[in-house]
Structure formats: C-alpha cells, structure tokens
PDB file of N, CA and C in Angstrom:
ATOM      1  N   UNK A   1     -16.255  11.199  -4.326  1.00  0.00           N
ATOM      2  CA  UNK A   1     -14.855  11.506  -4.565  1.00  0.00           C
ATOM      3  C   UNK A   1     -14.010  10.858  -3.463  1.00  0.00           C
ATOM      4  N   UNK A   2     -12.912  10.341  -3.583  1.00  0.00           N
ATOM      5  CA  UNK A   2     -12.082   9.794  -2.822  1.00  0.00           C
ATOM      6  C   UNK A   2     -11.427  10.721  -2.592  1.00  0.00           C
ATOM      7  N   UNK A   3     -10.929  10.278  -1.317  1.00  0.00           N
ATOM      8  CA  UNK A   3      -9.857  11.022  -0.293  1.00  0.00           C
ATOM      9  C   UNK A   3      -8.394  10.232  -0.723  1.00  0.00           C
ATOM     10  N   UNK A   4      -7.305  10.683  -0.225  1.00  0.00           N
ATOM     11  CA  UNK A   4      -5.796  10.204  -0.715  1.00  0.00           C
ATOM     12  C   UNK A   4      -5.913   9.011   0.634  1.00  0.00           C
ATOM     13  N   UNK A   5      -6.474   9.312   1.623  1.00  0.00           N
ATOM     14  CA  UNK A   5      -6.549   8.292   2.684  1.00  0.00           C
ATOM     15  C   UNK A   5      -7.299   7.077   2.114  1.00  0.00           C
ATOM     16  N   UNK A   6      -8.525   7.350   1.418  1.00  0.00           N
ATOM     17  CA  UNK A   6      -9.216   6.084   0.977  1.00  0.00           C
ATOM     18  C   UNK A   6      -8.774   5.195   0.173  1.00  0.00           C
ATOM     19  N   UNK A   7      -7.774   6.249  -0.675  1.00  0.00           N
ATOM     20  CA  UNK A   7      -7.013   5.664  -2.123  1.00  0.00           C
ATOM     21  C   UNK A   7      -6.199   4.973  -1.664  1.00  0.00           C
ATOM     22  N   UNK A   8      -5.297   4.975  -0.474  1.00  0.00           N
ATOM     23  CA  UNK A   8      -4.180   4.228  -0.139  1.00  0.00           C
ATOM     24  C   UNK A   8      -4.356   2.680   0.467  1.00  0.00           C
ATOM     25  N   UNK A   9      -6.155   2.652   1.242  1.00  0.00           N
ATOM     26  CA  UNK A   9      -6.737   1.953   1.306  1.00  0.00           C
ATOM     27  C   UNK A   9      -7.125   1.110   0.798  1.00  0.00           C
ATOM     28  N   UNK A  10      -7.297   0.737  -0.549  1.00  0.00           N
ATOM     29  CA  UNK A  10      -7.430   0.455  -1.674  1.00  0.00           C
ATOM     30  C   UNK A  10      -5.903  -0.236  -3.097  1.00  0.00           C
ATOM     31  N   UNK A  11      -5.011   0.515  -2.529  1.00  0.00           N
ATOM     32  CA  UNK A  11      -4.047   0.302  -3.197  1.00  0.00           C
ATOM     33  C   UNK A  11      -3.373  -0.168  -2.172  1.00  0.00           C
ATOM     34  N   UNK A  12      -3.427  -1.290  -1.592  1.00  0.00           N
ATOM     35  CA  UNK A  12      -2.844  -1.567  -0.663  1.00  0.00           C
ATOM     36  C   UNK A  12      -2.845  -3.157  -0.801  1.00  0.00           C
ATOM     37  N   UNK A  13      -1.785  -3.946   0.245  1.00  0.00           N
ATOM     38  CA  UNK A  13      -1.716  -5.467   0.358  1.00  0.00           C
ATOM     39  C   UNK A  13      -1.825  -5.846   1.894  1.00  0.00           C
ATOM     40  N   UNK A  14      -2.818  -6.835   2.230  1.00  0.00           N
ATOM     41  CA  UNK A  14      -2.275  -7.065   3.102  1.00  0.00           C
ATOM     42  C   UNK A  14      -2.223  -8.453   3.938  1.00  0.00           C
ATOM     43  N   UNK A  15      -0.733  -8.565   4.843  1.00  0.00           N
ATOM     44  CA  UNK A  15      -0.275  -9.275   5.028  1.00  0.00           C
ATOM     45  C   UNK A  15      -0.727 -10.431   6.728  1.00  0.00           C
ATOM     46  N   UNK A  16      -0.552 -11.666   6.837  1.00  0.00           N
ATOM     47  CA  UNK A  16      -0.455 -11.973   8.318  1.00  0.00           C
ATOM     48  C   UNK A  16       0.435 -12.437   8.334  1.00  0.00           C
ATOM     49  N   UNK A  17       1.408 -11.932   9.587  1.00  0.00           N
ATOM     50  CA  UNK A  17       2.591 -12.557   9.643  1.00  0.00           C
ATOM     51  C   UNK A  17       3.060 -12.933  11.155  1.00  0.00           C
ATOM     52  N   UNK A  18       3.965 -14.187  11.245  1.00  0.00           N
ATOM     53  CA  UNK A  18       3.334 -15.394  12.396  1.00  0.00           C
ATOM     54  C   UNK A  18       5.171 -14.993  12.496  1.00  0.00           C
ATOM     55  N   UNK A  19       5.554 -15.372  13.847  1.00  0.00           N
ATOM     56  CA  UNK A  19       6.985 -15.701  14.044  1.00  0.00           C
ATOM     57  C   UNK A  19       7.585 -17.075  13.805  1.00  0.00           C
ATOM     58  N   UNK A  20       8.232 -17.528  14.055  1.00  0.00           N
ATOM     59  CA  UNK A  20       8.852 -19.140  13.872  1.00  0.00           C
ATOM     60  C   UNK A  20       8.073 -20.010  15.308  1.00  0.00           C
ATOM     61  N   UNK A  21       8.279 -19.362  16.353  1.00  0.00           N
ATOM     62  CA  UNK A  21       7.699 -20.050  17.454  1.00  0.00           C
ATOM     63  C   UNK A  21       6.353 -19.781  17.329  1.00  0.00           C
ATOM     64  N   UNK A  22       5.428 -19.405  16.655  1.00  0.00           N
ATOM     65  CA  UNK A  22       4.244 -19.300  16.861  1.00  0.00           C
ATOM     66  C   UNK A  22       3.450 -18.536  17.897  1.00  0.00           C
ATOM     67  N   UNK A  23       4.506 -17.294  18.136  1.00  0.00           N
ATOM     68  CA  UNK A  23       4.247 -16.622  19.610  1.00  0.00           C
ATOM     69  C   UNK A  23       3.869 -15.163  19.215  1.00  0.00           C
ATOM     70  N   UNK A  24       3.970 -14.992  18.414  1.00  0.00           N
ATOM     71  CA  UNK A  24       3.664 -13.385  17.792  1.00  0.00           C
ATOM     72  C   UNK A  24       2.895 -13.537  16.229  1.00  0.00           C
ATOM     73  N   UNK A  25       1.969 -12.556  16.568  1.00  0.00           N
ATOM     74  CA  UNK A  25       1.411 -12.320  14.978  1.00  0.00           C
ATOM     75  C   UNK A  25       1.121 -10.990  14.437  1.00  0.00           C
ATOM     76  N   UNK A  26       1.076 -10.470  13.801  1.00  0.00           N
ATOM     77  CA  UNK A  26       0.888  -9.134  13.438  1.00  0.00           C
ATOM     78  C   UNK A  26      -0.391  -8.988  12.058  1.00  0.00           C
ATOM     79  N   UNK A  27      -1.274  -8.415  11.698  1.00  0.00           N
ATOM     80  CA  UNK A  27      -1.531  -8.108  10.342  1.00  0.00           C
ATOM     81  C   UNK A  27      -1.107  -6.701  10.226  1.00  0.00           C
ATOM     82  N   UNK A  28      -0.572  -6.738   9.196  1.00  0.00           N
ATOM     83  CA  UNK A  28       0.163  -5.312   8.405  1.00  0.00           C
ATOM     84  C   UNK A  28      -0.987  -5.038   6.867  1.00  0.00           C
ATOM     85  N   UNK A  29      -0.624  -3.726   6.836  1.00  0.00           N
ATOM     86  CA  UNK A  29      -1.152  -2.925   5.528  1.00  0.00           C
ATOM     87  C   UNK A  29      -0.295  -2.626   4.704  1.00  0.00           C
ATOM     88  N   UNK A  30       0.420  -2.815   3.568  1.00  0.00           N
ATOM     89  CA  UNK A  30       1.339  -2.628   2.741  1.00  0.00           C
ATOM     90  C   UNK A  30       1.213  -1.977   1.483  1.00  0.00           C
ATOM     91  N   UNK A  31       1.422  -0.754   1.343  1.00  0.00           N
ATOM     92  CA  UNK A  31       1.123   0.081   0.156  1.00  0.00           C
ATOM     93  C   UNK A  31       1.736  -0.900  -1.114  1.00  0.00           C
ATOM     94  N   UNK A  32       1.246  -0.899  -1.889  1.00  0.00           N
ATOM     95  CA  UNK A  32       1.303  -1.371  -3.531  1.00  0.00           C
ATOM     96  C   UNK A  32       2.842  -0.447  -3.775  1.00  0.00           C
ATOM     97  N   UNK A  33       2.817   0.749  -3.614  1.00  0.00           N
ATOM     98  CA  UNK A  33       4.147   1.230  -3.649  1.00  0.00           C
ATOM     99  C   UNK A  33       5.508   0.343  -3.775  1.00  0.00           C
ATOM    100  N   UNK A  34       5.181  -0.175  -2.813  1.00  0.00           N
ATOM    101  CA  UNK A  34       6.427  -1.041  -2.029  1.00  0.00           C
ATOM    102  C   UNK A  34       6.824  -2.545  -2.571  1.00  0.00           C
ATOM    103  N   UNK A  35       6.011  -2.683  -3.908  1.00  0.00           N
ATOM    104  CA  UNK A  35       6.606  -4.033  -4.564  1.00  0.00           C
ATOM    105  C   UNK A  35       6.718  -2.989  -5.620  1.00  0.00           C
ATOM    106  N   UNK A  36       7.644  -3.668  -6.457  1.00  0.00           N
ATOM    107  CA  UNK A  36       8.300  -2.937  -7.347  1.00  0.00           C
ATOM    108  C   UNK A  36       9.020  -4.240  -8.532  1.00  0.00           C
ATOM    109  N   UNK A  37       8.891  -3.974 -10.144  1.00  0.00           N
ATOM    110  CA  UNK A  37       8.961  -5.210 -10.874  1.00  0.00           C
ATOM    111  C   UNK A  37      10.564  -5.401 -10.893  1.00  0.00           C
ATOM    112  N   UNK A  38      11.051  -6.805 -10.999  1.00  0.00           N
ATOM    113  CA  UNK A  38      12.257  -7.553 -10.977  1.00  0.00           C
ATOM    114  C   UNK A  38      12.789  -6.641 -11.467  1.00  0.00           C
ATOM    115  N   UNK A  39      12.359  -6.133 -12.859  1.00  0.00           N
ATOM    116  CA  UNK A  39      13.428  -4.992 -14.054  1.00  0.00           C
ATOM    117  C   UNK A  39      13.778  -4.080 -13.826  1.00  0.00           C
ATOM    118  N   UNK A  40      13.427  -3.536 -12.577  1.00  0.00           N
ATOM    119  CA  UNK A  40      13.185  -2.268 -12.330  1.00  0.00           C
ATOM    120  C   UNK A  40      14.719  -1.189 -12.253  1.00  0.00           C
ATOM    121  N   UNK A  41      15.502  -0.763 -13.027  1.00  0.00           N
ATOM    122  CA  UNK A  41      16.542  -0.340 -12.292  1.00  0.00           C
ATOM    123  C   UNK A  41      16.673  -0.123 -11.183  1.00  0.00           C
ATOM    124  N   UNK A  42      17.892   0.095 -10.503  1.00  0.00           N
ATOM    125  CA  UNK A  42      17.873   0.573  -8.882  1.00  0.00           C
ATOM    126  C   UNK A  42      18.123   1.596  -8.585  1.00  0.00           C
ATOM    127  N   UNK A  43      17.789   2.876  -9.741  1.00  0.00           N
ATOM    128  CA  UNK A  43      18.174   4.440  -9.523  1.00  0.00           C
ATOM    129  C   UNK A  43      16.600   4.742  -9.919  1.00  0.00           C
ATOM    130  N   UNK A  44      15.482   4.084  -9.761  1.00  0.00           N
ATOM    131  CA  UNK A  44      14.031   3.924  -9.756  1.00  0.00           C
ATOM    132  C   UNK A  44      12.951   3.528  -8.716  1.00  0.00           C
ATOM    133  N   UNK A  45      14.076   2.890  -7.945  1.00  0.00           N
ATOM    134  CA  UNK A  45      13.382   1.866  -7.017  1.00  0.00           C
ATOM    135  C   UNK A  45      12.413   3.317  -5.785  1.00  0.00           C
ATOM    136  N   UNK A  46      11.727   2.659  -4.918  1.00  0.00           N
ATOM    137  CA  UNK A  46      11.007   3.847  -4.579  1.00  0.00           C
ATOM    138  C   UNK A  46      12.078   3.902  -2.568  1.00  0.00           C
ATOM    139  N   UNK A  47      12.307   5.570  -2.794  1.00  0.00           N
ATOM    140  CA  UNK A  47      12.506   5.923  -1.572  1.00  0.00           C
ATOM    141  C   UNK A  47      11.746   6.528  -0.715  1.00  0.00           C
ATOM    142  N   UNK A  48      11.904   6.316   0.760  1.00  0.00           N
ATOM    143  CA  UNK A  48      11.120   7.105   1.371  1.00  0.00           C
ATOM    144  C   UNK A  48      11.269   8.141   1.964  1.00  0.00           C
ATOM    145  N   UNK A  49      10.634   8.934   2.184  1.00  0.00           N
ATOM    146  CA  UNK A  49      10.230  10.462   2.552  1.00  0.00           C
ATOM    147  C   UNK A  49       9.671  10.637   3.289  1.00  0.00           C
ATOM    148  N   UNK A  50       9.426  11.818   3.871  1.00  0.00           N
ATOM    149  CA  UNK A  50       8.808  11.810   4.981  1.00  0.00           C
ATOM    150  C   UNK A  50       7.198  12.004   3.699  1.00  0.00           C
ATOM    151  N   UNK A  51       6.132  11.782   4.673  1.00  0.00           N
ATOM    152  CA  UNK A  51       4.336  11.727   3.456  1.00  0.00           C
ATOM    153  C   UNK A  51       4.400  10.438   2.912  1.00  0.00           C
ATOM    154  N   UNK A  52       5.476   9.461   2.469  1.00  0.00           N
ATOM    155  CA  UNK A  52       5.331   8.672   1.962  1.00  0.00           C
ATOM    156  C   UNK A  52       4.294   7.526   2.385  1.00  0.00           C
ATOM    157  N   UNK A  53       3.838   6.306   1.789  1.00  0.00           N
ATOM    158  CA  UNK A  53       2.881   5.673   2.416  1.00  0.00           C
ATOM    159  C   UNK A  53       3.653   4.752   3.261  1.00  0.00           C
ATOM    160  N   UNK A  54       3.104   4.318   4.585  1.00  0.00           N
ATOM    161  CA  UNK A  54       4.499   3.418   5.551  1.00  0.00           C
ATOM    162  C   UNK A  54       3.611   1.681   5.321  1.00  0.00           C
ATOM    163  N   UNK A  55       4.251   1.607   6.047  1.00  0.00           N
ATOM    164  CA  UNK A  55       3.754   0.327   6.364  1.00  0.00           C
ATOM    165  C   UNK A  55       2.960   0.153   7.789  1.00  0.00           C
ATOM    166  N   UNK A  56       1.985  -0.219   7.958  1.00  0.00           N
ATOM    167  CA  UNK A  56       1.128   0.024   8.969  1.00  0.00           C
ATOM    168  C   UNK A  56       0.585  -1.501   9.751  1.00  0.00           C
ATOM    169  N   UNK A  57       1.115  -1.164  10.883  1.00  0.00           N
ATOM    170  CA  UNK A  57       0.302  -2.500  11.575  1.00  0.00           C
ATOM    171  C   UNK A  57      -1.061  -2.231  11.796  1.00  0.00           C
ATOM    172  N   UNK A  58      -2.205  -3.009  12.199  1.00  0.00           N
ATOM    173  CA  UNK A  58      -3.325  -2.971  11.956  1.00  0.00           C
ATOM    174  C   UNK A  58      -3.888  -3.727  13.200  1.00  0.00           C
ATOM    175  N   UNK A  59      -3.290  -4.776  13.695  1.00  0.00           N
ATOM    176  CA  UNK A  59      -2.991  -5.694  15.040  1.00  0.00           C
ATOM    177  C   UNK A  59      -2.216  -6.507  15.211  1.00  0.00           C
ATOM    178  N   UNK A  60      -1.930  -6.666  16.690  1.00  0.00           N
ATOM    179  CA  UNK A  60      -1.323  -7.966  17.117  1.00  0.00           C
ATOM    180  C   UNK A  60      -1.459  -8.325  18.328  1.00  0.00           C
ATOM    181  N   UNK A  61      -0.655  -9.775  17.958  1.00  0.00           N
ATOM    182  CA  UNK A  61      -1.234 -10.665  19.410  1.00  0.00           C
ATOM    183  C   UNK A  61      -0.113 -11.667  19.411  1.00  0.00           C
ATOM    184  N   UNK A  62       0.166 -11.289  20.957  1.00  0.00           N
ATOM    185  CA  UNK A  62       1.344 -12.216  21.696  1.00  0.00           C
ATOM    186  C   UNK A  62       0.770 -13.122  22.593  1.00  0.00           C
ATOM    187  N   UNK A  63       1.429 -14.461  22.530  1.00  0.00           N
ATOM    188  CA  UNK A  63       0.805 -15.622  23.615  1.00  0.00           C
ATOM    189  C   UNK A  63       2.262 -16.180  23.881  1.00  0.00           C
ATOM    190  N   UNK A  64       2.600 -16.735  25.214  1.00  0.00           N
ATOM    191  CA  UNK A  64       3.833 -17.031  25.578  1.00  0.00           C
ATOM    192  C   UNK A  64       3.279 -18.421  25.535  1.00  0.00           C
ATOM    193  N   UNK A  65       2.589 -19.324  24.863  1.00  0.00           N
ATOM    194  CA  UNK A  65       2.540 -20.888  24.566  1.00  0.00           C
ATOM    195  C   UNK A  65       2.500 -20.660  23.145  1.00  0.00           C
ATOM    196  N   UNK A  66       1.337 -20.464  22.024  1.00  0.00           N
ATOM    197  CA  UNK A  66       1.538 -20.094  20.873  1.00  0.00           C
ATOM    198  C   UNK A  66       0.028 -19.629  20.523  1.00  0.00           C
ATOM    199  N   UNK A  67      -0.024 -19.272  19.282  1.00  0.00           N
ATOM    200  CA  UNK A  67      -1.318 -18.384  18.658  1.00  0.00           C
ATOM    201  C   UNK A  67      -2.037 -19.906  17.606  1.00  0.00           C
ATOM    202  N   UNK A  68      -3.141 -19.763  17.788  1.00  0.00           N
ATOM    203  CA  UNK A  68      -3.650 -20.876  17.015  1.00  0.00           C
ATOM    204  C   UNK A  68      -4.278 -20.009  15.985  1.00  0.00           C
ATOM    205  N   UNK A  69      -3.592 -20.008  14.610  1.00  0.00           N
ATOM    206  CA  UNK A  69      -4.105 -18.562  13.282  1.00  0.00           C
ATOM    207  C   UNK A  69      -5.203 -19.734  13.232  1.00  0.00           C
ATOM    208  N   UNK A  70      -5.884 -20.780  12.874  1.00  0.00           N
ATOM    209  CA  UNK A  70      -6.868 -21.360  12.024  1.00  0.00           C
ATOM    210  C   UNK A  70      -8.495 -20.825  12.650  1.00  0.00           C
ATOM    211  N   UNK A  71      -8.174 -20.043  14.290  1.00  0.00           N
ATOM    212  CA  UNK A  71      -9.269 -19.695  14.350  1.00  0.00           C
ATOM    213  C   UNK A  71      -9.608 -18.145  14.660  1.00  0.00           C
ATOM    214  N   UNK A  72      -8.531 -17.522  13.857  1.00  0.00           N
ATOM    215  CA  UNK A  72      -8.758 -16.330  13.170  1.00  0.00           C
ATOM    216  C   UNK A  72      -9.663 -15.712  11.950  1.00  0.00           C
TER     217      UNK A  72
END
C-alpha cells in the first residue's frame, strides 16, 4: 500500500535548472499538480494551501567560475 508521501513521489516532475551565468544549479521536484491544461478556466486553476504539494529542492550547487552540468 502506498503512503500519500510515496504517491507524490511518483506523481511528480522533475526539473534541472542552471542560471544564465552558469553559476547556480538546483534540481527541483515538481508535483504534477502544478501544470495544468491551456483550457483550463482560471476559477479552476490550482491554489495553494497550506498541505498542499510545494515545490521541493532536492540539491544545489554554486561555483563562482561556472558548473560543468555534462558531468552530472
């Protein structure tokens, strides 16, 4: 049986994301929640609450020359 923790685990996206200078990187966890289709009215769209699923960093890494992602 799954837990609501495992499920969110699972229903989830996730992202690496680099700055412009190449000096910061982060990977994030992004609940499925949080895309939502083009059609969607905007009295539908999803708000947050407190319980809701967040967005979660997972790591990061700062270098004051730059981060080389290809040997990640």
């Amino acid at each position: 049986m799954k837990t609501a923790c495992n499920l969110c685990f699972f229903l989830s996206v996730y992202a690496e994301i680099l700055d412009r200078n190449q000096q910061h990187l982060a990977m994030v966890q992004i609940p499925v929640a949080f895309f939502v289709p083009i059609n969607l009215p905007a009295n539908q769209l999803l708000t947050i609450t407190e319980g809701s699923p967040m967005i979660e960093v997972l790591a990061e890494e700062s270098n004051d020359i730059w981060i080389n992602v290809s040997t990640l």
